[in-house]
Every structure is written in structure tokens, then in C-alpha cells.
Protein backbone atom coordinates (compact mmCIF):
# COMPACT_ATOMS: atom_id res chain seq x y z
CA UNK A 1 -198.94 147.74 -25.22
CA UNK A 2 -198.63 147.17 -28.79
CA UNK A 3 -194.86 147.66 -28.88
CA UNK A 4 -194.42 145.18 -25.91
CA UNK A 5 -196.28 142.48 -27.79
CA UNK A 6 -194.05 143.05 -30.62
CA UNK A 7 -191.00 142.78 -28.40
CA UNK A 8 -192.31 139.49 -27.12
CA UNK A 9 -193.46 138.16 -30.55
CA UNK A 10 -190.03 139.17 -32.73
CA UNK A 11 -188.32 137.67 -29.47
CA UNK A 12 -190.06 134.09 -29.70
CA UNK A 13 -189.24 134.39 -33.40
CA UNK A 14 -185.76 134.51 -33.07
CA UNK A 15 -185.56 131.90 -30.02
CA UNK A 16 -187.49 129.88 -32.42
CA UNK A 17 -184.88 130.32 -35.32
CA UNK A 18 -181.52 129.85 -33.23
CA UNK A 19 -180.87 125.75 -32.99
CA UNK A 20 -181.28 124.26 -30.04
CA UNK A 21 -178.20 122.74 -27.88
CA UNK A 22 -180.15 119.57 -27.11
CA UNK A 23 -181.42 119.48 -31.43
CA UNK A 24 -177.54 119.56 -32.10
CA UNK A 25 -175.41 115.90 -33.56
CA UNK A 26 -171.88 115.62 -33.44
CA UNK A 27 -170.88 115.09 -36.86
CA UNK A 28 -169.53 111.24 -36.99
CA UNK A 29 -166.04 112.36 -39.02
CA UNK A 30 -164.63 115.62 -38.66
CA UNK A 31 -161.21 117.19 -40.25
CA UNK A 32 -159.00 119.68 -38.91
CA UNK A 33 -157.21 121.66 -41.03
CA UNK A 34 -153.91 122.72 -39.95
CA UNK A 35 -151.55 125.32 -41.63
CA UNK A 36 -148.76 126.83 -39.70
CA UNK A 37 -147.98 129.65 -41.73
CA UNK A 38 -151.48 130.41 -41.78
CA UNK A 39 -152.24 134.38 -40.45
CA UNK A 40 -155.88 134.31 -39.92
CA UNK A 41 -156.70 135.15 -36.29
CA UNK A 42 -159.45 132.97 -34.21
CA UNK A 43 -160.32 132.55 -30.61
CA UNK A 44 -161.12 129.93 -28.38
CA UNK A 45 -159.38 127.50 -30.77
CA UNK A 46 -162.19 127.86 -32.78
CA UNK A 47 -160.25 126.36 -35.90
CA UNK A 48 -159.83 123.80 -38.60
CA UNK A 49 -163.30 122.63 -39.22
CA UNK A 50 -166.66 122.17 -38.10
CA UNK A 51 -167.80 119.88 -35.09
CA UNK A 52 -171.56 120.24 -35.57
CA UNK A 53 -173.44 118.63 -38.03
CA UNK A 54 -174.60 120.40 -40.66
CA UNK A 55 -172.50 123.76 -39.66
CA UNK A 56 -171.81 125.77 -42.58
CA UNK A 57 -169.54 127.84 -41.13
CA UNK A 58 -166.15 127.97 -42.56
CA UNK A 59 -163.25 127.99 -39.95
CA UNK A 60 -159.85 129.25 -40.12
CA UNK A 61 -157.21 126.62 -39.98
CA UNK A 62 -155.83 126.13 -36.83
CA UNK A 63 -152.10 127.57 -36.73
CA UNK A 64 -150.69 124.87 -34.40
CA UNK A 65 -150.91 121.25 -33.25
CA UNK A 66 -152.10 122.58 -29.45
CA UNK A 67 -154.73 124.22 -31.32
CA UNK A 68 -155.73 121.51 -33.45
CA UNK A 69 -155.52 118.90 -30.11
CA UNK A 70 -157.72 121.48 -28.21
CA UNK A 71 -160.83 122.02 -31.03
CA UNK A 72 -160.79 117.66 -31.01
CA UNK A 73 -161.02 118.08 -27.04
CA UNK A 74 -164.08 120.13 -27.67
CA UNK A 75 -165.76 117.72 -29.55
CA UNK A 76 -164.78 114.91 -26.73
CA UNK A 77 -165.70 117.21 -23.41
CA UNK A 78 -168.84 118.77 -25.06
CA UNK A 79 -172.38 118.34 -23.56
CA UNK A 80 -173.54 116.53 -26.73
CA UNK A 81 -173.70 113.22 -27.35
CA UNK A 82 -170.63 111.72 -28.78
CA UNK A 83 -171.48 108.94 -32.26
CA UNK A 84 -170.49 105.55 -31.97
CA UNK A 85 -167.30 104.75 -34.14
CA UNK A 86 -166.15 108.47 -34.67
CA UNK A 87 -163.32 109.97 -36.84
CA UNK A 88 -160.67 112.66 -36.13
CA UNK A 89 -158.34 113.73 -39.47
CA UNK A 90 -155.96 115.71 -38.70
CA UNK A 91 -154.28 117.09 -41.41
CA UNK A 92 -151.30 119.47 -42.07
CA UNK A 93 -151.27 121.42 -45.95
CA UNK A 94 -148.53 123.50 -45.13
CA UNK A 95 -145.40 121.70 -44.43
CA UNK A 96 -142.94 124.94 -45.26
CA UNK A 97 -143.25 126.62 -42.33
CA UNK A 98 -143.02 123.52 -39.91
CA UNK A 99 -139.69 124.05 -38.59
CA UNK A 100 -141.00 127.32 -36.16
CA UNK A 101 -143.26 124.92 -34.91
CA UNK A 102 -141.65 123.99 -31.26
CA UNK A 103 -142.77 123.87 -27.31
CA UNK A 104 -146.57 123.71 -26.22
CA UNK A 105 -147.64 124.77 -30.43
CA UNK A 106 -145.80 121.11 -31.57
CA UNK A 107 -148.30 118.96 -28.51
CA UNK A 108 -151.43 117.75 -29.60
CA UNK A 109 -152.52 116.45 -26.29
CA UNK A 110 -154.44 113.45 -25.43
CA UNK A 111 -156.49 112.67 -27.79
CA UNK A 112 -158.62 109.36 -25.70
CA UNK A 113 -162.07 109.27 -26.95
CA UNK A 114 -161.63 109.15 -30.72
CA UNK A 115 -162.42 105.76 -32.38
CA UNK A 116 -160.45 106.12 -35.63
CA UNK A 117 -157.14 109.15 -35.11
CA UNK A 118 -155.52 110.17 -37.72
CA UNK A 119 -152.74 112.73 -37.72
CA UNK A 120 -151.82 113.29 -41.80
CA UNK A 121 -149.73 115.93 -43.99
CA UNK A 122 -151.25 116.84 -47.33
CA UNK A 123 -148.13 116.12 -48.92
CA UNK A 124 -145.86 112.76 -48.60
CA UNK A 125 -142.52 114.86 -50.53
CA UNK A 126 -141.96 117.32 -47.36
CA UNK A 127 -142.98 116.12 -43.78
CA UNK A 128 -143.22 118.18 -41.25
CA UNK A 129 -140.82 118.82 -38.94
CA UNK A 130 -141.60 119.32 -35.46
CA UNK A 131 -139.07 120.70 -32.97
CA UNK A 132 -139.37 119.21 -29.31
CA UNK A 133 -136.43 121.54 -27.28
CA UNK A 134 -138.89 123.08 -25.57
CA UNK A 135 -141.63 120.73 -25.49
CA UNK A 136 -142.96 120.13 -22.03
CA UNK A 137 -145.50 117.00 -22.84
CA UNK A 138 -145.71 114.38 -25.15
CA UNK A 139 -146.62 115.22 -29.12
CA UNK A 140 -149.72 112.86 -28.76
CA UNK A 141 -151.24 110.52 -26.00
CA UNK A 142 -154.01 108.30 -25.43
CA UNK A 143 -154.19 108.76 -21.48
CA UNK A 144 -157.71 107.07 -20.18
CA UNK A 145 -159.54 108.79 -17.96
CA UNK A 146 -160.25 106.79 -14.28
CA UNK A 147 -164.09 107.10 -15.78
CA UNK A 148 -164.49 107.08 -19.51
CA UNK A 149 -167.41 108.03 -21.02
CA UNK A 150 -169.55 104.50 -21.92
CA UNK A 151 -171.99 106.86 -23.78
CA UNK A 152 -170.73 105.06 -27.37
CA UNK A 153 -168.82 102.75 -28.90
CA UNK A 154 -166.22 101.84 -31.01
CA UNK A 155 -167.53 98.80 -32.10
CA UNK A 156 -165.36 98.28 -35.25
CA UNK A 157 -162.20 99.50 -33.69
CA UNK A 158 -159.68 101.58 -31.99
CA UNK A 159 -157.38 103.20 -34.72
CA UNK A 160 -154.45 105.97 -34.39
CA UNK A 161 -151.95 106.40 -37.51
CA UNK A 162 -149.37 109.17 -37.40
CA UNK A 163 -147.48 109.87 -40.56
CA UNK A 164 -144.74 111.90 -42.43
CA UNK A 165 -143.48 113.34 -39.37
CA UNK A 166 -140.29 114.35 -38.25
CA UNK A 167 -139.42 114.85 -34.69
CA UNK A 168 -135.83 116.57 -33.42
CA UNK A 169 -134.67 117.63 -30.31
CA UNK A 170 -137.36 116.37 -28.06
CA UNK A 171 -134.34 115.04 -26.22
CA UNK A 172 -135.99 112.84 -23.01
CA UNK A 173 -139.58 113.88 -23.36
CA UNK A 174 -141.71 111.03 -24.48
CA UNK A 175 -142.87 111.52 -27.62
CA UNK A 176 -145.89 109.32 -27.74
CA UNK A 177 -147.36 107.64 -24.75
CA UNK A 178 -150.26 105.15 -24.47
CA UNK A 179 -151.69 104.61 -21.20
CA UNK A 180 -155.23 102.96 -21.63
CA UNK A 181 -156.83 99.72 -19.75
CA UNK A 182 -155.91 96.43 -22.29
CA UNK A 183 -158.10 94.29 -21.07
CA UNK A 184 -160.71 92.17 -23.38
CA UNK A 185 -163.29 94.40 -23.98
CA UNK A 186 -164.95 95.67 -27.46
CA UNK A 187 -163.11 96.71 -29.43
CA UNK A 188 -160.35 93.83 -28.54
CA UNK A 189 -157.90 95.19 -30.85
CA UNK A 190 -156.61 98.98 -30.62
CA UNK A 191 -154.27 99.74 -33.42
CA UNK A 192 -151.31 102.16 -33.68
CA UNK A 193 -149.47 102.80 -36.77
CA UNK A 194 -146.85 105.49 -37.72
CA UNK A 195 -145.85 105.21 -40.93
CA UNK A 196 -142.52 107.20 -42.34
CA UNK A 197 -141.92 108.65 -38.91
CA UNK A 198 -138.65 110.00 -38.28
CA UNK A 199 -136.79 111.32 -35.17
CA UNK A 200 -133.27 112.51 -34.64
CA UNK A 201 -132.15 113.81 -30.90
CA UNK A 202 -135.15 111.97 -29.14
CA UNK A 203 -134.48 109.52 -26.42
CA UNK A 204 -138.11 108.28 -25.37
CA UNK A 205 -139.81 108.23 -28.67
CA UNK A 206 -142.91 105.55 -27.53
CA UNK A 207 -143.85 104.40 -23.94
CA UNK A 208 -146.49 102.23 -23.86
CA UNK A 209 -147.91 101.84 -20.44
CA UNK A 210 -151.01 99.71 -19.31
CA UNK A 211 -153.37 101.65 -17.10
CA UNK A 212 -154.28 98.97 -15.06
CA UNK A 213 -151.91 95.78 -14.11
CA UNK A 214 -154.90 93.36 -15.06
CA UNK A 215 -154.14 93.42 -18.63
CA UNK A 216 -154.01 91.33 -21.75
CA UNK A 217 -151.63 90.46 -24.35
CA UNK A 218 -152.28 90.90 -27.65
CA UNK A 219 -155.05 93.87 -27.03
CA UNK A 220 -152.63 96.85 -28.72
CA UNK A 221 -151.33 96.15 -32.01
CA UNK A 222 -148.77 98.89 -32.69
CA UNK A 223 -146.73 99.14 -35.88
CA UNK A 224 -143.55 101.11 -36.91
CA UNK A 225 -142.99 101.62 -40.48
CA UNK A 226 -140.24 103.11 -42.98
CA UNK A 227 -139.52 104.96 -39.65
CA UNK A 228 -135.69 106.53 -39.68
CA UNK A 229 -134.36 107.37 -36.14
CA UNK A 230 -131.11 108.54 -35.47
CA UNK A 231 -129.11 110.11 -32.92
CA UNK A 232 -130.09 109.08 -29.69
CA UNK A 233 -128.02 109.76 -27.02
CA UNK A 234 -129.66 108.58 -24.21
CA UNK A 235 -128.74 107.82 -19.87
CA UNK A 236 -132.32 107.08 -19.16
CA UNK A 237 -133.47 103.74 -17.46
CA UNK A 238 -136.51 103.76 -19.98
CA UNK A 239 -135.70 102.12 -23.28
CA UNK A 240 -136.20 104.63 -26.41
CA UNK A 241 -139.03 101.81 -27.46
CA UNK A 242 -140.72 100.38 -24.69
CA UNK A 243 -143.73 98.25 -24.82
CA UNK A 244 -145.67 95.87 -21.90
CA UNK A 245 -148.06 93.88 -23.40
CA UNK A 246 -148.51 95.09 -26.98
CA UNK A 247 -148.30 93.59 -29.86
CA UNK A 248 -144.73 95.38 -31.48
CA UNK A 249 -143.89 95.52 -35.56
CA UNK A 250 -140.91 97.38 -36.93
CA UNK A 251 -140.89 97.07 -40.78
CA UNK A 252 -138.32 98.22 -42.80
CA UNK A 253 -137.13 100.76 -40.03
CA UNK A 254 -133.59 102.43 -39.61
CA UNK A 255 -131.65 103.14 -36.04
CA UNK A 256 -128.63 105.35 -36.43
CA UNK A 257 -125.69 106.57 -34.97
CA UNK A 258 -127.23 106.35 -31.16
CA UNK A 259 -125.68 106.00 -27.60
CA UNK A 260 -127.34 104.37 -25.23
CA UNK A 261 -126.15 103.91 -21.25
CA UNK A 262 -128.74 102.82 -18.96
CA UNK A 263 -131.52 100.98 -20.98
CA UNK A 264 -131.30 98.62 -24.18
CA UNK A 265 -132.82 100.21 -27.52
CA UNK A 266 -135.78 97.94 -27.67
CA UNK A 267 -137.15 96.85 -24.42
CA UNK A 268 -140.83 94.41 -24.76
CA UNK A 269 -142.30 92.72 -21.78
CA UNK A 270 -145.43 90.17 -22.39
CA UNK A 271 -146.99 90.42 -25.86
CA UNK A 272 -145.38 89.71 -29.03
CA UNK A 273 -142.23 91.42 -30.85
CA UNK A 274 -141.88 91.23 -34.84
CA UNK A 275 -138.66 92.99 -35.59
CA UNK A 276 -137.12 93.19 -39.22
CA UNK A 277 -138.34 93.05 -43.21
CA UNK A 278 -135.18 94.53 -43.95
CA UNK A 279 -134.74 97.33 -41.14
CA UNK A 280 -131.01 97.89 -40.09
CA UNK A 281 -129.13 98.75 -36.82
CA UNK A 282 -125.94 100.63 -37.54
CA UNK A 283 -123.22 102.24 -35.70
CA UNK A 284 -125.27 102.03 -32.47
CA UNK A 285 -123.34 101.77 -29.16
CA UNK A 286 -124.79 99.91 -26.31
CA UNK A 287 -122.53 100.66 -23.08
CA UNK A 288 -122.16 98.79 -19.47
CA UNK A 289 -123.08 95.76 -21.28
CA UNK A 290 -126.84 96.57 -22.68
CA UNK A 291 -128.50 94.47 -24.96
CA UNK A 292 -129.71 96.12 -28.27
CA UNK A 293 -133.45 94.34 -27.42
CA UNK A 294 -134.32 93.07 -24.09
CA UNK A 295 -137.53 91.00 -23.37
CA UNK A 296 -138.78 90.00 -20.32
CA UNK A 297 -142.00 86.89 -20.57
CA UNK A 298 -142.59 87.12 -24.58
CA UNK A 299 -142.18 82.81 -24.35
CA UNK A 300 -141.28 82.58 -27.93
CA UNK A 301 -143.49 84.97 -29.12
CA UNK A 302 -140.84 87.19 -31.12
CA UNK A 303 -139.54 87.34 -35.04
CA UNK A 304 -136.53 88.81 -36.07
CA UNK A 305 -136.51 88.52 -40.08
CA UNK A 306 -133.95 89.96 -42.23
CA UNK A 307 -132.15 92.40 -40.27
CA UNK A 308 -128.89 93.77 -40.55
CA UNK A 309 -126.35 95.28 -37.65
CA UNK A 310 -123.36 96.52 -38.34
CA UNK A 311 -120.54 99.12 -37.55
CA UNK A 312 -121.60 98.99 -34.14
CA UNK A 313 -120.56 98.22 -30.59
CA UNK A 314 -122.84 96.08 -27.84
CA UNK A 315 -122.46 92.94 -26.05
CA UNK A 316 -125.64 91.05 -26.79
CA UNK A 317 -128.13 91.50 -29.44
CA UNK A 318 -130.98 89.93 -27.83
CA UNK A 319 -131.58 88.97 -24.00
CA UNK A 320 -134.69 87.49 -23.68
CA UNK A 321 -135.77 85.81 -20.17
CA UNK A 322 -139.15 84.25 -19.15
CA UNK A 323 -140.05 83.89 -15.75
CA UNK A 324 -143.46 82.30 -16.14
CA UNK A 325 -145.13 80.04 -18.28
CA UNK A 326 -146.09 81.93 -22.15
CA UNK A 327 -148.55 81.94 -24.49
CA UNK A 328 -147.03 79.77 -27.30
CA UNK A 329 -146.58 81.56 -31.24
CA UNK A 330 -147.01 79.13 -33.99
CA UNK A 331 -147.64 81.34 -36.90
CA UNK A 332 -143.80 81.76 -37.37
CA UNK A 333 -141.72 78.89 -38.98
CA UNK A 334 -138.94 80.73 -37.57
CA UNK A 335 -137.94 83.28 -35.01
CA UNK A 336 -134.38 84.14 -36.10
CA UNK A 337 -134.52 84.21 -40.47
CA UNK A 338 -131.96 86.07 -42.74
CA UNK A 339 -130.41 87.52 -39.59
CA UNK A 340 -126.75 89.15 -40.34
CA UNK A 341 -124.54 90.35 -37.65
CA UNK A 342 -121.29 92.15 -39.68
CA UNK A 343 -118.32 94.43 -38.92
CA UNK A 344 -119.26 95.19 -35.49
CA UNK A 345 -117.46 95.01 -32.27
CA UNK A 346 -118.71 92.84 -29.74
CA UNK A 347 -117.83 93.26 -25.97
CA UNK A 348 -117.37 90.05 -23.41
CA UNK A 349 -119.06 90.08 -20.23
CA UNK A 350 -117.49 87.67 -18.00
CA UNK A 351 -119.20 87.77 -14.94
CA UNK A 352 -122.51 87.30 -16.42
CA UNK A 353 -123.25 83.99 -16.78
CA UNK A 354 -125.64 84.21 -19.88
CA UNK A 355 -122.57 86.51 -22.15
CA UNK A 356 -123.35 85.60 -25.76
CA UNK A 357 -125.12 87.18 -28.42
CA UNK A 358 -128.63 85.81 -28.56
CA UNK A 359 -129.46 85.22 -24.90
CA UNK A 360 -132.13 83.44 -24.17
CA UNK A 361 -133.49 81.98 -20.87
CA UNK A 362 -136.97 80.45 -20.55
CA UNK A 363 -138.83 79.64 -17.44
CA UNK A 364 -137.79 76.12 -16.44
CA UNK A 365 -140.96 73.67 -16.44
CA UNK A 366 -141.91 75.22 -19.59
CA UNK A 367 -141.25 73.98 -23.02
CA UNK A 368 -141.03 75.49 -26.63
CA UNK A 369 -138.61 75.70 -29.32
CA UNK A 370 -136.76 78.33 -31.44
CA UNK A 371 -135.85 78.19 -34.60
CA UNK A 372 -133.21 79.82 -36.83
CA UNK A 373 -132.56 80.04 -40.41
CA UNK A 374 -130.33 82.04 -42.14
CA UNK A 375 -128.63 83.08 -39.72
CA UNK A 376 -124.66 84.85 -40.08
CA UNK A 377 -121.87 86.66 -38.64
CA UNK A 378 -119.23 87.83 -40.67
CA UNK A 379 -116.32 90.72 -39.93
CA UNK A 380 -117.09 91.20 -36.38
CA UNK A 381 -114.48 91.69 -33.80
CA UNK A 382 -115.21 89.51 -30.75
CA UNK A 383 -113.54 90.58 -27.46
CA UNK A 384 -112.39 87.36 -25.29
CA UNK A 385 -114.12 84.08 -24.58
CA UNK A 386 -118.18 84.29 -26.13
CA UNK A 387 -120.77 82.13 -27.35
CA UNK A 388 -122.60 83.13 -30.20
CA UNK A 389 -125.88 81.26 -29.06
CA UNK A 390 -126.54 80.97 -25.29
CA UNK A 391 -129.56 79.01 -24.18
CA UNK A 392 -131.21 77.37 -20.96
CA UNK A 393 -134.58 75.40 -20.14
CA UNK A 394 -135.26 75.58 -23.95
CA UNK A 395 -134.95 73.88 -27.29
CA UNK A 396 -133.29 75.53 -30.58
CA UNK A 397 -133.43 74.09 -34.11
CA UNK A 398 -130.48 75.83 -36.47
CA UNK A 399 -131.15 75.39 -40.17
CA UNK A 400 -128.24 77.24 -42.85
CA UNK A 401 -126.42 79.15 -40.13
CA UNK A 402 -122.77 80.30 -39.85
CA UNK A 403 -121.11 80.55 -36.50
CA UNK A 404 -117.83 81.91 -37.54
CA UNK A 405 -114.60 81.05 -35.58
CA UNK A 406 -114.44 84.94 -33.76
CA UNK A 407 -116.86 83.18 -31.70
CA UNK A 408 -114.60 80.83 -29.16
CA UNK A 409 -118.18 79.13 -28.13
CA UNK A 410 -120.52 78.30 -30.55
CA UNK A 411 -123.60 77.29 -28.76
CA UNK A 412 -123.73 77.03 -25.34
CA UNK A 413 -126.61 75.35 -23.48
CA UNK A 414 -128.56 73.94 -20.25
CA UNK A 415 -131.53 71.85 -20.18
CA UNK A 416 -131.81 72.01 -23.70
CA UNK A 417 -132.28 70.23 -27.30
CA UNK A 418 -130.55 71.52 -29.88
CA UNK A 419 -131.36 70.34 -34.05
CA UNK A 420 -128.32 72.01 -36.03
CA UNK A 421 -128.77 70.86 -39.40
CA UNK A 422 -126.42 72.39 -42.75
CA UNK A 423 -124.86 74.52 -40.07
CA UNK A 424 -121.42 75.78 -40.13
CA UNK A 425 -119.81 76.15 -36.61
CA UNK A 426 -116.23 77.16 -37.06
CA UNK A 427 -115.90 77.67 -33.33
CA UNK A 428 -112.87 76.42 -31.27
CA UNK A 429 -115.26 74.75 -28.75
CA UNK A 430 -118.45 74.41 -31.15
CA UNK A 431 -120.76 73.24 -28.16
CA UNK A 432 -120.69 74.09 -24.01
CA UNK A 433 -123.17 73.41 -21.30
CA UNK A 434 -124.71 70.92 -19.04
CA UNK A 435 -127.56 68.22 -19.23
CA UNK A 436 -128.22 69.28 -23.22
CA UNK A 437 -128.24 66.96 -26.30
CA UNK A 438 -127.04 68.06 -29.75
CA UNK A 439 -127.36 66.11 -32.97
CA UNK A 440 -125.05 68.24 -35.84
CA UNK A 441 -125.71 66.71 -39.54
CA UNK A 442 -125.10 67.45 -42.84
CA UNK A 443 -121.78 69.89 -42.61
CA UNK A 444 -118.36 69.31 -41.76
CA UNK A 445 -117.41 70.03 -37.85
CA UNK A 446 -114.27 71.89 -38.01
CA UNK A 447 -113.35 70.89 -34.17
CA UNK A 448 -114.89 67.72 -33.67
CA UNK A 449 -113.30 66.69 -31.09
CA UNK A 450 -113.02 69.05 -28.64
CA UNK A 451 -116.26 68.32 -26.77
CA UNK A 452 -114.89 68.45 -23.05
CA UNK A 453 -116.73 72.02 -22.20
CA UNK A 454 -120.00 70.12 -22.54
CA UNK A 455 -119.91 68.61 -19.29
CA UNK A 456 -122.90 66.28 -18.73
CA UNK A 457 -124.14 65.90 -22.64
CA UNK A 458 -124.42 63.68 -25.77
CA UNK A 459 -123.30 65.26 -29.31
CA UNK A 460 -124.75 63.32 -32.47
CA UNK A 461 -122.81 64.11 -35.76
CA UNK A 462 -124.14 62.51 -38.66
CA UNK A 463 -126.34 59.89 -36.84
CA UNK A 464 -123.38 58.64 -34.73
CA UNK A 465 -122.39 59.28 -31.34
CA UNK A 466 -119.05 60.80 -30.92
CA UNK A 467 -119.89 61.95 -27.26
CA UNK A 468 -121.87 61.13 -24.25
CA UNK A 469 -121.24 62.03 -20.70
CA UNK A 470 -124.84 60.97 -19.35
């Protein structure tokens, strides 16, 4: 009898002494460690760092992105409550052994749930390089579930940030996809940034999906970076960058040496679309007539600031085309500054009635006006009859802009209002169109008078009026 109570008693002890599931917190930040040429052996992915509160265990780190993306999962899918504005690091120290890092060990997984993401390498002198041949799912998602957990918050925001990365050969697997409801809730804003993110061989490097189609502009922020990609080669209908209703930057990025068929490069419908501070297109071929960026009801909500393309091959730089009324932008003085178009060759369309190379139709009814500055093409091989500047149902103002004469058509226009002021047009037939006005001061028009291809119009140079048809 004696030894049974002792049983009993030593028992209660030790129940009493083990923590209790329901006594357990979440820790509010937690770190993963990852090191792929790590050789310390765990199980159930139970790697890189603690999840628990006040766990003093010390964990192996994890020897692979699944890994790492499955321990985060752990701390999402547990039984214990999640903390309001949590933090996931994610961070590689070992960047020398990247390179055998390919298929499902190179996929993080969705990672939905986390307030603040952040997927780091110790060291900003060697990124890792992640190899996507055999990949069979994206590197990273944020893929909301049809019932998220409303347990917490994320009161402050909604943050991911990928840097130093390099991605190769993930040839048409998407490498990041959001897919999330972007509707005006708290947070409003969820912000993505990758920062020095590189890819070479990848053909759908972001996809950016709404969950829902009752969704609001302006509710993803997502920013490119110092980003280099090169080398896509691509026959999908999905553009390599392809946003609906976000909120695009690209600063300062590179695109290289691609071929595209089926889609353009950049493709953004409803939200906003900031692309330049310096980035460059080069040696990018755009076949069966693409445009390098298409966007489809931004209104006037884009930027394209210092940018250069050269040494490659398209038909139009920029189709844009609104089909409803838009949210107007007036934080921009200008939507086309320090804008240089040199040494490429550039590919008439005649049967398309919009052929030039800044397209852009707006929804007629609506009203706004877009502004250039800075604005030049120099070197460029132009293929038969093409406007530079082709416009309808809106209104342009051209400050310091050259419209050399390799464009036949220098601005051609309907329904429209066009300001060109210290403007060279060297064109043969320096306006076109129907039922537009133009008033051209303070440069000298090299063809002044050959103004027939503007059929029902009035042309202003220097305050007088050399032509009227109305």
C-alpha cells in the first residue's frame, strides 16, 4: 500500500512539474535559423528556433527552406493562441552551400498568418542562390485560407520583405504568389518588399492575385528594389510581373536579355504603377507585337521616371487602356520624366489602330491629363509609318521633349488637348488625329506646314493659328 501511494504521489509530482498546453504563449517574434550545409539531424522539422515562450531549448538549424516554412506553419496551425502583431525572421548564415539547394528543399510554403515576414541572409556580400528546375510550387506565398483565423490582429500592419536572393531556373513556376482578400479592412495596407532580388531563367517571377473580385485599390503596396532579372524566355499568357490592384514600385531595377511571346513584361490592372529611379530595360525582345508594360484601368495612376531602354526590339513601350472611370493621382507632377528610348528597334503594327510607342486610351466621358518631361528618343530604328505618342479621350501636356524625325508621326490624337511647350518634334507629319487641339510654343516646328493628317483640328504655334479645320 505504501509503494502505491508513492507511485501516485511521485506521479502528481511530475504532472505537476511538466507545463501545461493551455499555460503555454506563443512567443510574439520568433527566428529561424537556417544553414544548408548544416549536418545536425532533427525530426518533425523541429528546427531553427524556439516557438514557445520562454523555451530554453536550443534547436538545430533547419537545413532547408521547406523545413524552415514548415516549423513557421507550426506556430500558425498550433492549438495555442496566436499574439496580435507577430514576427517571423527567417534567416540564412550559410550562403556557401546554397547552390544544392533545389526542388521541394528551395519552397517555403505559404506563409498567411504572419503579421511582419521576413526572409533574410546573414550576409549582404553572397546571396543565396536558390535553384527552381525542379521546383514544383512557388518559393513563398501568402494564399488565404476561405476562413482565417480572427483570433488576433495585425493592427499595425501586414509586412513581407525578401532579400539577397537569387533565383535560376525556376523556368514557368511562379515564384511568389499573393492571393489574399484586398478589401478595406485593418490593417489597410499590406506591404511587400524584395530588396536585391535577382532571377535569371524565371518566367513568372510575381503573380499577384486578389482572392475575392470585391477588392480595393491601393490595399497591397509591393516594392521591387536593386532587383537584377535576366534571361527570361517566356510563351506564357501571364506576364513575368503581374499585378491587379496593387500598388507596384520598381526602383533602380535591371531586365536583361529576355524573350517574351505571348504576354508583355509588365502587365498592371487597377491600382497604381511607379516604374523607374534609374532602372533600365535592355536587349529585351517583345514578339507578335507585345508591349513592354501593359495596363488595363490604372486612369493616370502610373510614373515612369528616369528609365532607360535600349538595344532592344518591341513595338510599343507602354499600352495603357481604361475602360471605366479611375481614381485620379495627383501626387505626381509628371507621369513620363527623364524617359530615354535609344538604339533600339522598333516594329510597326499597321493594322492596329493605336501603333505608336506610348499608347494610351482612356475611357471616353472621363477626363485627366498626362504629363511628360524629359522625355527622348535617340538612335532607334523605326520600321514604317509610327507615331511616337498615340492618344484618345485624353489630354497630354509635353514639357522639354524630343520627338526625333525616325518617328513619321509625332503625336497622334482623338478627343484630346495637347500643351507641347520647348518641345522638339522633328517629325515629317508632327501632329495626326481627329477632333483634338494643339497649341506648340516656344521651339521651332521643323514641318509646319504639313498639317493635313489632322483632319478635324486646330494647331496653335506661338499664340497664332496656323490651322483649323473645326
Amino acid at each position: 500500500m505504501s509503494k502505491l501511494l508513492l507511485i501516485i504521489f511521485l506521479s502528481i509530482s511530475l504532472l505537476l512539474c511538466l507545463p501545461s498546453a493551455k499555460s503555454q504563449t506563443l512567443s510574439s517574434t520568433i527566428t529561424l535559423t537556417v544553414d544548408f550545409g548544416s549536418t545536425i539531424s532533427y525530426i518533425n522539422n523541429e528546427c531553427g528556433g524556439i516557438l514557445i515562450s520562454g523555451d530554453t531549448t536550443v534547436y538545430p538549424p533547419c537545413t532547408s527552406y521547406k523545413d524552415a516554412g514548415n516549423r513557421a506553419r507550426q506556430y500558425i496551425n498550433g492549438n495555442i493562441p496566436i499574439p496580435d502583431n507577430n514576427a517571423l525572421v527567417i534567416n540564412v548564415i550559410n550562403t556557401q552551400s546554397s547552390q544544392s539547394i533545389s526542388g521541394e528543399s528551395a519552397q517555403l510554403g505559404n506563409l498567411f498568418g504572419f503579421c511582419d515576414i521576413r526572409v533574410l541572409v546573414e550576409t549582404t556580400t553572397s546571396p543565396v542562390i536558390i535553384n527552381g528546375a525542379s521546383a514544383t510550387s512557388h518559393f513563398v506565398s501568402l494564399e488565404e485560407p476561405d476562413q482565417p483565423n480572427t483570433s488576433y490582429t495585425c493592427s499595425a500592419r501586414k509586412l513581407l520583405l525578401v532579400r539577397y536572393i537569387n533565383f535560376v531556373n525556376w523556368g514557368n513556376q511562379t515564384i511568389f504568389y499573393v492571393n489574399v482578400n484586398q478589401i478595406d479592412i485593418t490593417p489597410k495596407f499590406q506591404l511587400v518588399y524584395f530588396l536585391y532580388v535577382s532571377t535569371s531563367g524565371s518566367n513568372s517571377i510575381v503573380n499577384v492575385q486578389p482572392k475575392n473580385s470585391n477588392y480595393e485599390y491601393g490595399y497591397l503596396q509591393f516594392t521591387i528594389s536593386s532587383g537584377t532579372f535576366t534571361n527570361i524566355s517566356s510563351s506564357l499568357t501571364l506576364a513575368p510581373f503581374n499585378f491587379i490592384a496593387t500598388k507596384t514600385s520598381f526602383v533602380t531595377d535591371k531586365f536583361l536579355n529576355s524573350i517574351l511571346n505571348n504576354s508583355p513584361l509588365i502587365y498592371s490592372k487597377v491600382g497604381h504603377l511607379d516604374l523607374g529611379y534609374f532602372s533600365l530595360i535592355n536587349n529585351v525582345i517583345m514578339n507578335n507585337d507585345l508591349p513592354i508594360v501593359k495596363t488595363l484601368n490604372l486612369g493616370n495612376n502610373y510614373n515612369f521616371n528616369f528609365i532607360n531602354v535600349t538595344n532592344s526590339v518591341f513595338s510599343k513601350f507602354l499600352h495603357s487602356e481604361n475602360s471605366q472611370i479611375n481614381p485620379q493621382d495627383v501626387s505626381q507632377p509628371f507621369n513620363f520624366y527623364n524617359f530615354l528610348i535609344n538604339n533600339n528597334t522598333i516594329i510597326s503594327n499597321i493594322n492596329d489602330p493605336s501603333d505608336s510607342v506610348l499608347s494610351l486610351q482612356n475611357f471616353e466621358g472621363d477626363s485627366y491629363t498626362l504629363s511628360f518631361s524629359n522625355v527622348a528618343s535617340n538612335g532607334n530604328q523605326v520600321l514604317g509609318d509610327k507615331p511616337f505618342i498615340w492618344n484618345k479621350n485624353l489630354n497630354t501636356n509635353l514639357l522639354l521633349c524630343e520627338i526625333p524625325d525616325s518617328f513619321s508621326i509625332g503625336i497622334k490624337t482623338e478627343n484630346s488637348n495637347n500643351i507641347i511647350f520647348s518641345t522638339l518634334i522633328d517629325s515629317i507629319i508632327p501632329f495626326a488625329g481627329n477632333n483634338s487641339f494643339f497649341d506648340y510654343s516656344m521651339y521651332p516646328l521643323t514641318n509646319s506646314n504639313n498639317f493635313n493628317y489632322c483632319e478635324v483640328c486646330q494647331i496653335i504655334v506661338d499664340g497664332q493659328i496656323v490651322y483649323n479645320t473645326f
